[in-house]
PDB file of N, CA and C in Angstrom:
ATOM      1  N   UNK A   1      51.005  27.246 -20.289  1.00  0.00           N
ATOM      2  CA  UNK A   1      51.543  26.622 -21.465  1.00  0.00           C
ATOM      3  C   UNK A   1      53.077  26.519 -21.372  1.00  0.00           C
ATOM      4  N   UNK A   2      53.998  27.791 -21.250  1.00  0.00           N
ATOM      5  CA  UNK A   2      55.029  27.600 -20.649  1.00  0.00           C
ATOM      6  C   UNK A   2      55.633  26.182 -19.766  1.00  0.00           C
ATOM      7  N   UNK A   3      54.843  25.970 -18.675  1.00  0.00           N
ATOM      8  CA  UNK A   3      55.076  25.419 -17.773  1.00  0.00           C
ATOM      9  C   UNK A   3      54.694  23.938 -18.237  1.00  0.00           C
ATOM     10  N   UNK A   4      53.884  23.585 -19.378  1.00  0.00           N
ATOM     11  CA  UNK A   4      53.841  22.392 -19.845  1.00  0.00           C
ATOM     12  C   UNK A   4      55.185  21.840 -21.106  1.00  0.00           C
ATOM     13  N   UNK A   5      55.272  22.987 -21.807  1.00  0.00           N
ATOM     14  CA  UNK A   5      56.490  22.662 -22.354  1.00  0.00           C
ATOM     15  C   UNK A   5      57.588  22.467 -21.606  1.00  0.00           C
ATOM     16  N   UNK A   6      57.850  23.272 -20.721  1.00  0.00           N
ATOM     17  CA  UNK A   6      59.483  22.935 -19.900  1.00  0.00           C
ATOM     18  C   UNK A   6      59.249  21.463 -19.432  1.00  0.00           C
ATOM     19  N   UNK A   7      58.401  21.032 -18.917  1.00  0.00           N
ATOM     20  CA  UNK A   7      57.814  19.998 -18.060  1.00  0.00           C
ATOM     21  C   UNK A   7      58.291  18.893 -19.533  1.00  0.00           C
ATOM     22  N   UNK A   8      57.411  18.827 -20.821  1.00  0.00           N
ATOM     23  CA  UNK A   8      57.976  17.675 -21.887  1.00  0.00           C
ATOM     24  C   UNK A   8      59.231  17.726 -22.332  1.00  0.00           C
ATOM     25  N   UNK A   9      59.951  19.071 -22.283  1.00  0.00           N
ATOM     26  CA  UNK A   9      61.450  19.168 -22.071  1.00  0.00           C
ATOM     27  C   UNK A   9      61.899  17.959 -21.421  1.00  0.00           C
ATOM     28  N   UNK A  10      61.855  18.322 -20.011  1.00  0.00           N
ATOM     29  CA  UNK A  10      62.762  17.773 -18.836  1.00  0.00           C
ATOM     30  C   UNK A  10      62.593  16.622 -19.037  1.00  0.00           C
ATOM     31  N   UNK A  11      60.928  15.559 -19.388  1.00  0.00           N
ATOM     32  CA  UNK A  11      60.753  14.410 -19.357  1.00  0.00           C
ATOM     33  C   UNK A  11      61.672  13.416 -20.809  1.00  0.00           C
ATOM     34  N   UNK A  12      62.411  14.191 -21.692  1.00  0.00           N
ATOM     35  CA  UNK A  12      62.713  13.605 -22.865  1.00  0.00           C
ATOM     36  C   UNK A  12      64.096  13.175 -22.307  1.00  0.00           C
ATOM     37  N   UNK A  13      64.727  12.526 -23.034  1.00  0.00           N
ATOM     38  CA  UNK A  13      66.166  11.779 -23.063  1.00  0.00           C
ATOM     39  C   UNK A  13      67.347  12.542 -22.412  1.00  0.00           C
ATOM     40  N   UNK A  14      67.657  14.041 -23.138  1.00  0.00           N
ATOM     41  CA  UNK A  14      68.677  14.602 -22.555  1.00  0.00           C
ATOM     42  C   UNK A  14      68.218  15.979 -22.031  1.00  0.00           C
ATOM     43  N   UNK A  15      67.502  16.411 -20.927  1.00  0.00           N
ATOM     44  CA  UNK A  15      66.639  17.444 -20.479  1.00  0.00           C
ATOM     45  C   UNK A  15      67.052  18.370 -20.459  1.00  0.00           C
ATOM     46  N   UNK A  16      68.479  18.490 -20.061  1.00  0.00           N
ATOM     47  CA  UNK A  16      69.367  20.031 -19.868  1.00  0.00           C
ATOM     48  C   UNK A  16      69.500  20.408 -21.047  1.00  0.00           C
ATOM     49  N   UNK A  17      70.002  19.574 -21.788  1.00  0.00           N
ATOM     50  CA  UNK A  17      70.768  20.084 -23.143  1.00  0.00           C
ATOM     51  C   UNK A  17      69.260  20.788 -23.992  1.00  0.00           C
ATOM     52  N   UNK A  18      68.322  20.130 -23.883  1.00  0.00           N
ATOM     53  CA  UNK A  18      67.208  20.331 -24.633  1.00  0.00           C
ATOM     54  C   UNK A  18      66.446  22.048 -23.965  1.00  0.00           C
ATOM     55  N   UNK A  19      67.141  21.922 -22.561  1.00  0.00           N
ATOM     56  CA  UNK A  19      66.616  23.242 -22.062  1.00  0.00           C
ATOM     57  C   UNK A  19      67.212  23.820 -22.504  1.00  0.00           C
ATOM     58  N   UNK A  20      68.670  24.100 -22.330  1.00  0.00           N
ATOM     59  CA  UNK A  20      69.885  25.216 -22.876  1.00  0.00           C
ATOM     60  C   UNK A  20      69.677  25.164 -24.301  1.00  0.00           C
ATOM     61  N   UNK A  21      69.184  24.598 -24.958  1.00  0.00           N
ATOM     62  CA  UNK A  21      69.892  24.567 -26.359  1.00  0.00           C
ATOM     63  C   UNK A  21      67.481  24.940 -27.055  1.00  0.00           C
ATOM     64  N   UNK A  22      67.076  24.376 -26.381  1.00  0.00           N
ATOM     65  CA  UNK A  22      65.911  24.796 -27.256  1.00  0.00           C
ATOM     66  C   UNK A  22      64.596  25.908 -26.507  1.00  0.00           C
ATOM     67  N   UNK A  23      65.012  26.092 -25.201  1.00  0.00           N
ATOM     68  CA  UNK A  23      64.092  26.865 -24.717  1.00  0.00           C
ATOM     69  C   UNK A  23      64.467  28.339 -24.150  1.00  0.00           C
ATOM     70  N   UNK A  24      66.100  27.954 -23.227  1.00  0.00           N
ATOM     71  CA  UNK A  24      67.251  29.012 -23.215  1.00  0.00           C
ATOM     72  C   UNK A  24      67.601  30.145 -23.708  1.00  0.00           C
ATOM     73  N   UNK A  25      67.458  30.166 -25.150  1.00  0.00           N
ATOM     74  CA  UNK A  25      67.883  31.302 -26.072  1.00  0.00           C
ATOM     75  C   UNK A  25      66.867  32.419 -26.111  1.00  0.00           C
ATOM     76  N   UNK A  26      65.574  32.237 -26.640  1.00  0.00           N
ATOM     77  CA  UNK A  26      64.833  32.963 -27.086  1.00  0.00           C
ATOM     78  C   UNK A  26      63.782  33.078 -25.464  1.00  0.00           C
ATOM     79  N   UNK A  27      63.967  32.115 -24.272  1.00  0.00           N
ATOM     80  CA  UNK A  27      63.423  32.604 -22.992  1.00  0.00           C
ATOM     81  C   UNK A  27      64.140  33.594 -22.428  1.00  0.00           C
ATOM     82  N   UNK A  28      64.935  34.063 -22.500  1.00  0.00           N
ATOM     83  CA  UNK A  28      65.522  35.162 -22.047  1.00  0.00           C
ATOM     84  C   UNK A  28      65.031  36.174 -22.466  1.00  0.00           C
ATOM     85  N   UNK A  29      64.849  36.428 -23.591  1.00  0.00           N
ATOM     86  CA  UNK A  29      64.457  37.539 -24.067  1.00  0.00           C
ATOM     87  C   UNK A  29      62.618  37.616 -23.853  1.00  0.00           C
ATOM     88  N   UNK A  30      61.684  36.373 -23.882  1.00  0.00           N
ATOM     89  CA  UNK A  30      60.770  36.350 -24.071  1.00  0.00           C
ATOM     90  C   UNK A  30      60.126  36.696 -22.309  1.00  0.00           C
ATOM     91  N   UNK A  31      61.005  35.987 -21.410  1.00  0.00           N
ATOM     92  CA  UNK A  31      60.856  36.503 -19.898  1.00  0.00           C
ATOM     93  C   UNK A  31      60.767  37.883 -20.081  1.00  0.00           C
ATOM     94  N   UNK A  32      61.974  38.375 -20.077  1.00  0.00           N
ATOM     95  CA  UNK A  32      62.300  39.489 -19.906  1.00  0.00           C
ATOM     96  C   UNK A  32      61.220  40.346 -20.455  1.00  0.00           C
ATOM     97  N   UNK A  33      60.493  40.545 -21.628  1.00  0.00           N
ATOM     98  CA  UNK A  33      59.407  41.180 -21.730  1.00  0.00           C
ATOM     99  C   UNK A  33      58.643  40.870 -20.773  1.00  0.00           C
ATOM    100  N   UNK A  34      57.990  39.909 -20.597  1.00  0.00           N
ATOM    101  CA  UNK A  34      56.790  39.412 -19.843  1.00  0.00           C
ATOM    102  C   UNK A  34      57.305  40.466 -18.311  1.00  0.00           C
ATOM    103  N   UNK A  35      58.633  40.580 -17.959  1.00  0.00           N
ATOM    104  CA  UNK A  35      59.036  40.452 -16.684  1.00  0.00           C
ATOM    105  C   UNK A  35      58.047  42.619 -16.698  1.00  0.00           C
ATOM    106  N   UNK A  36      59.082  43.327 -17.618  1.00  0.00           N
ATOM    107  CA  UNK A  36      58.610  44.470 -18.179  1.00  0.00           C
ATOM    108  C   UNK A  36      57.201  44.957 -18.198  1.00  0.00           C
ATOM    109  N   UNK A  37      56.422  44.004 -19.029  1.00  0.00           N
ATOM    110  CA  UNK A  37      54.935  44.020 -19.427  1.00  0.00           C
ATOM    111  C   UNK A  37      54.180  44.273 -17.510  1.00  0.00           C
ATOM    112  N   UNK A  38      54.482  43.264 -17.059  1.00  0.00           N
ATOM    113  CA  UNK A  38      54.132  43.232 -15.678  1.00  0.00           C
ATOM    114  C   UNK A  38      54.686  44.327 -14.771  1.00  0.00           C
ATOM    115  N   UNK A  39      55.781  44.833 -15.112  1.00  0.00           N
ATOM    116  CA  UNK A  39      56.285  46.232 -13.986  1.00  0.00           C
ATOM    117  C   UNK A  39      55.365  47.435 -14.874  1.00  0.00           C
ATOM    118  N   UNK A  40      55.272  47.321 -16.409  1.00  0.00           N
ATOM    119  CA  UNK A  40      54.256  48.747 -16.296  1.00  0.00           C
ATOM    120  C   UNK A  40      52.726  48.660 -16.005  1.00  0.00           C
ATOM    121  N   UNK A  41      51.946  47.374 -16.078  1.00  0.00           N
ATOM    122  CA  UNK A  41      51.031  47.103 -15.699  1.00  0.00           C
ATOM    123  C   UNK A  41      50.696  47.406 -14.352  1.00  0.00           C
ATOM    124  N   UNK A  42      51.294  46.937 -13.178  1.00  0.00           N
ATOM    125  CA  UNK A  42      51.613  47.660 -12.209  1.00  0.00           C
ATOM    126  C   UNK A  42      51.722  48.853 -11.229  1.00  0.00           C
ATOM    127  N   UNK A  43      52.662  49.467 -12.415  1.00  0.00           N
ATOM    128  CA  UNK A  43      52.919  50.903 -12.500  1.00  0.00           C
ATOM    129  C   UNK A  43      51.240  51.648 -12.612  1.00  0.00           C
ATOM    130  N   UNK A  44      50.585  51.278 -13.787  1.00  0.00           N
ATOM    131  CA  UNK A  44      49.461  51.728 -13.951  1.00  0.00           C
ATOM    132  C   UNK A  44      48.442  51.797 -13.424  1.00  0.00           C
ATOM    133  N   UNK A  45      48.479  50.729 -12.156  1.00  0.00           N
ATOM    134  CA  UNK A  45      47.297  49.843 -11.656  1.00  0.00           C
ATOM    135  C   UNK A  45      47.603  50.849 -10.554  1.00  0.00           C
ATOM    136  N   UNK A  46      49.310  51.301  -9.861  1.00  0.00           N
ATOM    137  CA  UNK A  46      49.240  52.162  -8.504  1.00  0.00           C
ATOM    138  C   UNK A  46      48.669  53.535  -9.031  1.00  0.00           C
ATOM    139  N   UNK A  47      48.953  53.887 -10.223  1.00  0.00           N
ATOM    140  CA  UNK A  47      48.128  55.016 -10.719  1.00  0.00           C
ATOM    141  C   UNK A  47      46.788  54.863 -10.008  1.00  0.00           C
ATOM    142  N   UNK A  48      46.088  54.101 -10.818  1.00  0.00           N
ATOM    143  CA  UNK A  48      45.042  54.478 -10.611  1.00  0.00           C
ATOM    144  C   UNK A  48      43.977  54.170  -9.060  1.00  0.00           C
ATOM    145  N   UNK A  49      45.025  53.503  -8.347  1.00  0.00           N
ATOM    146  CA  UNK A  49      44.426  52.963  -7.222  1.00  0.00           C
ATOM    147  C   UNK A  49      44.873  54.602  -6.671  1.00  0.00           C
ATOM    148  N   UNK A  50      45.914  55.174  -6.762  1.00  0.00           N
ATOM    149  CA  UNK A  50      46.522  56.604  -6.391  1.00  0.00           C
ATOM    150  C   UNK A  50      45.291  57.841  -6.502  1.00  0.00           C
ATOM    151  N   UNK A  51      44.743  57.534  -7.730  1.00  0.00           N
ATOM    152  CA  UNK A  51      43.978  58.439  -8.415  1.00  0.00           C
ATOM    153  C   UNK A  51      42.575  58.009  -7.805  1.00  0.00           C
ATOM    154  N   UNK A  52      42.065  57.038  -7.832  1.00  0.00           N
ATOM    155  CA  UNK A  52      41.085  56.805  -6.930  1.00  0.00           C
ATOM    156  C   UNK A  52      41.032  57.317  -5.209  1.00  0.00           C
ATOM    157  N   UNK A  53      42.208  56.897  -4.836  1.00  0.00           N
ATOM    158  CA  UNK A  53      42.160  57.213  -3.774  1.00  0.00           C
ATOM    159  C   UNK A  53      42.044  58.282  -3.329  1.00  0.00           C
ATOM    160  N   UNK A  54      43.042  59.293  -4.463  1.00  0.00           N
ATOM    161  CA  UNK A  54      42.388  60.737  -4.513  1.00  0.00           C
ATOM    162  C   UNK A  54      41.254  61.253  -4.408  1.00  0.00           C
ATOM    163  N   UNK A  55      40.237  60.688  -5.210  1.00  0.00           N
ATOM    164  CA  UNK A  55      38.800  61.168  -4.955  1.00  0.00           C
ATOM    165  C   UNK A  55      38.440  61.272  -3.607  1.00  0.00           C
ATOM    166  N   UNK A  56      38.548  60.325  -2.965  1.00  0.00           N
ATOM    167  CA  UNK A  56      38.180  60.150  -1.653  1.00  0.00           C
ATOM    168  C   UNK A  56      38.760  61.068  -0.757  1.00  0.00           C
ATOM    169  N   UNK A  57      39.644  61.464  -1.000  1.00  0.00           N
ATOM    170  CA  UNK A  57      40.712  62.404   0.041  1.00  0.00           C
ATOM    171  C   UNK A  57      41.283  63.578  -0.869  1.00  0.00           C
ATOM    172  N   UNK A  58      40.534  64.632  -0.840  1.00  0.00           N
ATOM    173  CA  UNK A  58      40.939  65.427  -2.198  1.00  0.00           C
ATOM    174  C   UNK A  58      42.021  66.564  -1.660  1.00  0.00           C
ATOM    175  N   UNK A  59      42.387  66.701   0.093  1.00  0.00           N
ATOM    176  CA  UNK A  59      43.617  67.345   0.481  1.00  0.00           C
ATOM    177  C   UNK A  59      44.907  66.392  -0.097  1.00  0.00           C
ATOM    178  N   UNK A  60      45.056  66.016  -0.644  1.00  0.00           N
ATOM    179  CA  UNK A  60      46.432  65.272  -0.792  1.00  0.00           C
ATOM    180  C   UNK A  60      46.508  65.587  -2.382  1.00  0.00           C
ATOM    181  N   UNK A  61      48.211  64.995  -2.645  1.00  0.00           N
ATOM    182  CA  UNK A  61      48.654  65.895  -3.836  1.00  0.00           C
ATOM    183  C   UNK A  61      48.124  64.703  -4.859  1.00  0.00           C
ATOM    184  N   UNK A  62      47.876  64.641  -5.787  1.00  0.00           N
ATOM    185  CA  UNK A  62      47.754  64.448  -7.211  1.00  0.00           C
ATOM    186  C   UNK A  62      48.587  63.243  -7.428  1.00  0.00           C
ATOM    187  N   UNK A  63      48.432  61.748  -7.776  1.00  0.00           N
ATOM    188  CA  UNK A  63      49.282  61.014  -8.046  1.00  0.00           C
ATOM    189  C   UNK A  63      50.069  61.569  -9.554  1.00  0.00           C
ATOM    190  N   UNK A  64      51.464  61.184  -9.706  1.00  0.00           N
ATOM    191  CA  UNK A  64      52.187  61.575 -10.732  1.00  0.00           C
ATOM    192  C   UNK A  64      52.791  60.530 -11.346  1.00  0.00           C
ATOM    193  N   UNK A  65      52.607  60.165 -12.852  1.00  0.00           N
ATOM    194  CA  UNK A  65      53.226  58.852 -13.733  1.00  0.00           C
ATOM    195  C   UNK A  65      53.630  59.192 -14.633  1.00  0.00           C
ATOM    196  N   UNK A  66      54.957  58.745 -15.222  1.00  0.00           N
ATOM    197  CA  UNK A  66      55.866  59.117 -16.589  1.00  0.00           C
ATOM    198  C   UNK A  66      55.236  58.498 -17.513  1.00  0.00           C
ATOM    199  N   UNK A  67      54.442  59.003 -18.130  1.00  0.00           N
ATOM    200  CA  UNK A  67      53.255  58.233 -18.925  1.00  0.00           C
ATOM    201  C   UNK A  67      54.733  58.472 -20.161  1.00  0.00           C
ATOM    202  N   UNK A  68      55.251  58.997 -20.573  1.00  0.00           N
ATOM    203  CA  UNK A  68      56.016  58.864 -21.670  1.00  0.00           C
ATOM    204  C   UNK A  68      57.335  57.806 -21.660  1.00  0.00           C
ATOM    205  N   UNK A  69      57.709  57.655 -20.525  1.00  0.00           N
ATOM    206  CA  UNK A  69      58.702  56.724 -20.009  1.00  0.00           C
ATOM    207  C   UNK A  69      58.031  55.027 -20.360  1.00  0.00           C
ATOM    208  N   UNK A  70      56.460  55.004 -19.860  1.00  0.00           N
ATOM    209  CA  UNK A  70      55.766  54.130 -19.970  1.00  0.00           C
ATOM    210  C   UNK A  70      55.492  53.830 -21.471  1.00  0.00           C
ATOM    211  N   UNK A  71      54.942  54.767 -21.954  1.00  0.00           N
ATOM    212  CA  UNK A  71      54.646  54.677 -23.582  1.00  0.00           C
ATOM    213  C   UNK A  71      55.747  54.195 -24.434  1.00  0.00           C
ATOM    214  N   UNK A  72      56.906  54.728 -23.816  1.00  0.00           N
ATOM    215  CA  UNK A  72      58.089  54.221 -24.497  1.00  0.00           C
ATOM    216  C   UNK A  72      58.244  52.819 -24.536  1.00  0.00           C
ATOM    217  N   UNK A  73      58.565  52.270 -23.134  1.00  0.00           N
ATOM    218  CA  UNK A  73      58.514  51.237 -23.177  1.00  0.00           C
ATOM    219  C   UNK A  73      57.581  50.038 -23.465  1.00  0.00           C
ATOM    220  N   UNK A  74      56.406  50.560 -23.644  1.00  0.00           N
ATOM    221  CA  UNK A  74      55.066  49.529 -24.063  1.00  0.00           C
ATOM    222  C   UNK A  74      55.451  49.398 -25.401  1.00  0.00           C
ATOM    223  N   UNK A  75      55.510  50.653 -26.250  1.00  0.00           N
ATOM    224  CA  UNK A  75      55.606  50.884 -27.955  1.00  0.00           C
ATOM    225  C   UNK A  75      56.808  50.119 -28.353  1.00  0.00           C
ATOM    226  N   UNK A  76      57.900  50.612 -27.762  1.00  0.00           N
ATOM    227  CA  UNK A  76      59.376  50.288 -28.579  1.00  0.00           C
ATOM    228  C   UNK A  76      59.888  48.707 -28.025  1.00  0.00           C
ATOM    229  N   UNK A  77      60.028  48.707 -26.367  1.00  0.00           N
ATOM    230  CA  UNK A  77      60.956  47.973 -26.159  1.00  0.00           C
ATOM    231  C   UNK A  77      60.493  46.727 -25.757  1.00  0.00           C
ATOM    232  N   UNK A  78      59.245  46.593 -25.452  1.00  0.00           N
ATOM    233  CA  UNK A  78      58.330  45.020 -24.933  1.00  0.00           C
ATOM    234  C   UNK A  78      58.322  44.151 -26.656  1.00  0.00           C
ATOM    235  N   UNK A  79      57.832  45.458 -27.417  1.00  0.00           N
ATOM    236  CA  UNK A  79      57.764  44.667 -28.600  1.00  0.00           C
ATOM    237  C   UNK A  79      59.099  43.963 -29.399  1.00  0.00           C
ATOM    238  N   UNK A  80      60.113  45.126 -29.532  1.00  0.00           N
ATOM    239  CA  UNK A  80      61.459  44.214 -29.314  1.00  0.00           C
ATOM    240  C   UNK A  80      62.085  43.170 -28.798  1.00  0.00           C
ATOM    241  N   UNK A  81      61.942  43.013 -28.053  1.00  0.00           N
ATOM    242  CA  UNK A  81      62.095  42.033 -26.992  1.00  0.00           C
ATOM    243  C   UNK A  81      61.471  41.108 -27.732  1.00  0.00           C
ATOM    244  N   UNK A  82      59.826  40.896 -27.937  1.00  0.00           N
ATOM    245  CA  UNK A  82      58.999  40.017 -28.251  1.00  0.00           C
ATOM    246  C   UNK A  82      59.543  39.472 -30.083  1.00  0.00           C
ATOM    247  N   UNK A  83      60.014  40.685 -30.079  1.00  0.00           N
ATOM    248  CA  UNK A  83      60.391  40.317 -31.938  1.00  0.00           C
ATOM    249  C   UNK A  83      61.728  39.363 -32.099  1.00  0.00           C
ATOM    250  N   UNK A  84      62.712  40.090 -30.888  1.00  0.00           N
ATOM    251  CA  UNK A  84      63.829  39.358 -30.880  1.00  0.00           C
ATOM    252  C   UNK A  84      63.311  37.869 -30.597  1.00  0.00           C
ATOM    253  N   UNK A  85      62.895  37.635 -29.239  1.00  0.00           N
ATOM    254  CA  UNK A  85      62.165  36.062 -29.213  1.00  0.00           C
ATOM    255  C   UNK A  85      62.390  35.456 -30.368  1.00  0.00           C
ATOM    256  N   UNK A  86      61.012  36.036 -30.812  1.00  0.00           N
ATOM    257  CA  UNK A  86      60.670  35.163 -31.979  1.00  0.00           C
ATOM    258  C   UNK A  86      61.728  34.990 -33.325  1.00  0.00           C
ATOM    259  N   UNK A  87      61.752  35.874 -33.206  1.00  0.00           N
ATOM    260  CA  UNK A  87      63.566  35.661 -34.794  1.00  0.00           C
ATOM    261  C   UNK A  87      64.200  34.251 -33.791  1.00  0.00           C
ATOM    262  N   UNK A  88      64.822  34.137 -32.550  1.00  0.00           N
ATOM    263  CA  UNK A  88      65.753  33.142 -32.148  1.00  0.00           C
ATOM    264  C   UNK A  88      64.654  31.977 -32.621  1.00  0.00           C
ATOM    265  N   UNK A  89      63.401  31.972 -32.085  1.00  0.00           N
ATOM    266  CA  UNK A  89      62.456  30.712 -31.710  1.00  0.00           C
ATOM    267  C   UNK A  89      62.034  30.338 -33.246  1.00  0.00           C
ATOM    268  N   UNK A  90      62.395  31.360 -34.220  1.00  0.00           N
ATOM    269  CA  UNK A  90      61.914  30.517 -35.607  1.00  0.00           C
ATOM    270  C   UNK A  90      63.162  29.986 -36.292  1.00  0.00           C
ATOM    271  N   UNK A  91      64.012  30.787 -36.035  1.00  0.00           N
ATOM    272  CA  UNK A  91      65.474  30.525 -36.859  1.00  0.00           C
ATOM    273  C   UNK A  91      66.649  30.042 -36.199  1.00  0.00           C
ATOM    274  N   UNK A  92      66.876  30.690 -35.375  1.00  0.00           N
ATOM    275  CA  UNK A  92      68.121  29.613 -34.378  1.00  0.00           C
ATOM    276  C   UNK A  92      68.097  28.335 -33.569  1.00  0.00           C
ATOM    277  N   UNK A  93      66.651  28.438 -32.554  1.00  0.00           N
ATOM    278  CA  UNK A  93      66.416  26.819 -32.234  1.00  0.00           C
ATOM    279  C   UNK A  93      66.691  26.175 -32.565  1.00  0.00           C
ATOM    280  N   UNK A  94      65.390  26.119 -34.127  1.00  0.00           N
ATOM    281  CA  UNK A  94      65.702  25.085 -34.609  1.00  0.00           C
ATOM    282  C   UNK A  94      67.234  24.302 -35.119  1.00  0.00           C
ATOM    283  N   UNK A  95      67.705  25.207 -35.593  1.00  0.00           N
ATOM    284  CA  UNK A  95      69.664  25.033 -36.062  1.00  0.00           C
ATOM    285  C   UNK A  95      70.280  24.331 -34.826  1.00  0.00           C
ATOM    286  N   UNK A  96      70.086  24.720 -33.789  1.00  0.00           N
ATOM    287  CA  UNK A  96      70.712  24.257 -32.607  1.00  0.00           C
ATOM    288  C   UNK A  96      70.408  23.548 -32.138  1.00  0.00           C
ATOM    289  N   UNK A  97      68.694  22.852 -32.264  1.00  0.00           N
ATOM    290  CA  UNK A  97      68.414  21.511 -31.878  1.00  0.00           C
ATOM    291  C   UNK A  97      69.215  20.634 -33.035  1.00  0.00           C
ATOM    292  N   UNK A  98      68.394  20.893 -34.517  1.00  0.00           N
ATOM    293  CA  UNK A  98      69.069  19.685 -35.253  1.00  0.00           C
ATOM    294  C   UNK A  98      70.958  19.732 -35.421  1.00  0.00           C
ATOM    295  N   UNK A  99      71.769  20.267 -34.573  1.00  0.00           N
ATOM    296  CA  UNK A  99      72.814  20.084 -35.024  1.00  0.00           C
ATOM    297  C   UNK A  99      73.407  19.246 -33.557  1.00  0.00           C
ATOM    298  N   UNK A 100      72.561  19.727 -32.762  1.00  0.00           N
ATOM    299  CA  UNK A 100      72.652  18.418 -31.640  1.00  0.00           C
ATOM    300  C   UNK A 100      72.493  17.072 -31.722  1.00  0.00           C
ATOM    301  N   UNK A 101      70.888  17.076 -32.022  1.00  0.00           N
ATOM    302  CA  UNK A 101      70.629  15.714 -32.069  1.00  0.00           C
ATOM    303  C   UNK A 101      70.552  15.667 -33.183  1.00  0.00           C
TER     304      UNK A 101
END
């Protein structure tokens, strides 16, 4: 979906300006979670491939994860991120498209 909006972006009259000014603001912040969401997902997935693998080989040490480091960041700061987004994408966009065009 992303990738279809940038795409009717680029195809309209003034493409840059319409990127910087209507997709720019609140993608930064909205990447940037996504970017997050995907490093603890990750994180979780070597867990448990760690922890599996353990079974199989039960001389080796114990995989170890900052499950609170993680929790933190799932609870507090993905959702921030996601909140900030959305405050720019309901309230500033728009201001900054219509004062353009």
């Amino acid at each position: 979906m992303n990738a279809l909006t940038v795409g009717i972006v680029l195809v309209g009259s003034q493409p840059i300006a319409t990127l910087f000014l209507g997709i720019l603001p609140h993608g930064i912040f909205e990447i940037t979670a996504q970017i997050l969401t995907f490093c603890i997902a990750a994180q979780i997935t070597k867990y448990i491939q760690q922890s599996i693998h353990q079974l199989c080989h039960p001389t080796q040490c114990p995989p170890a994860i900052q499950w609170s480091t993680l929790l933190i960041d799932m609870c507090s700061i993905v959702p921030l991120l996601y909140v900030v987004s959305a405050i720019i994408e309901t309230f500033i966009t728009p201001v900054l498209l219509q004062d353009y065009f």
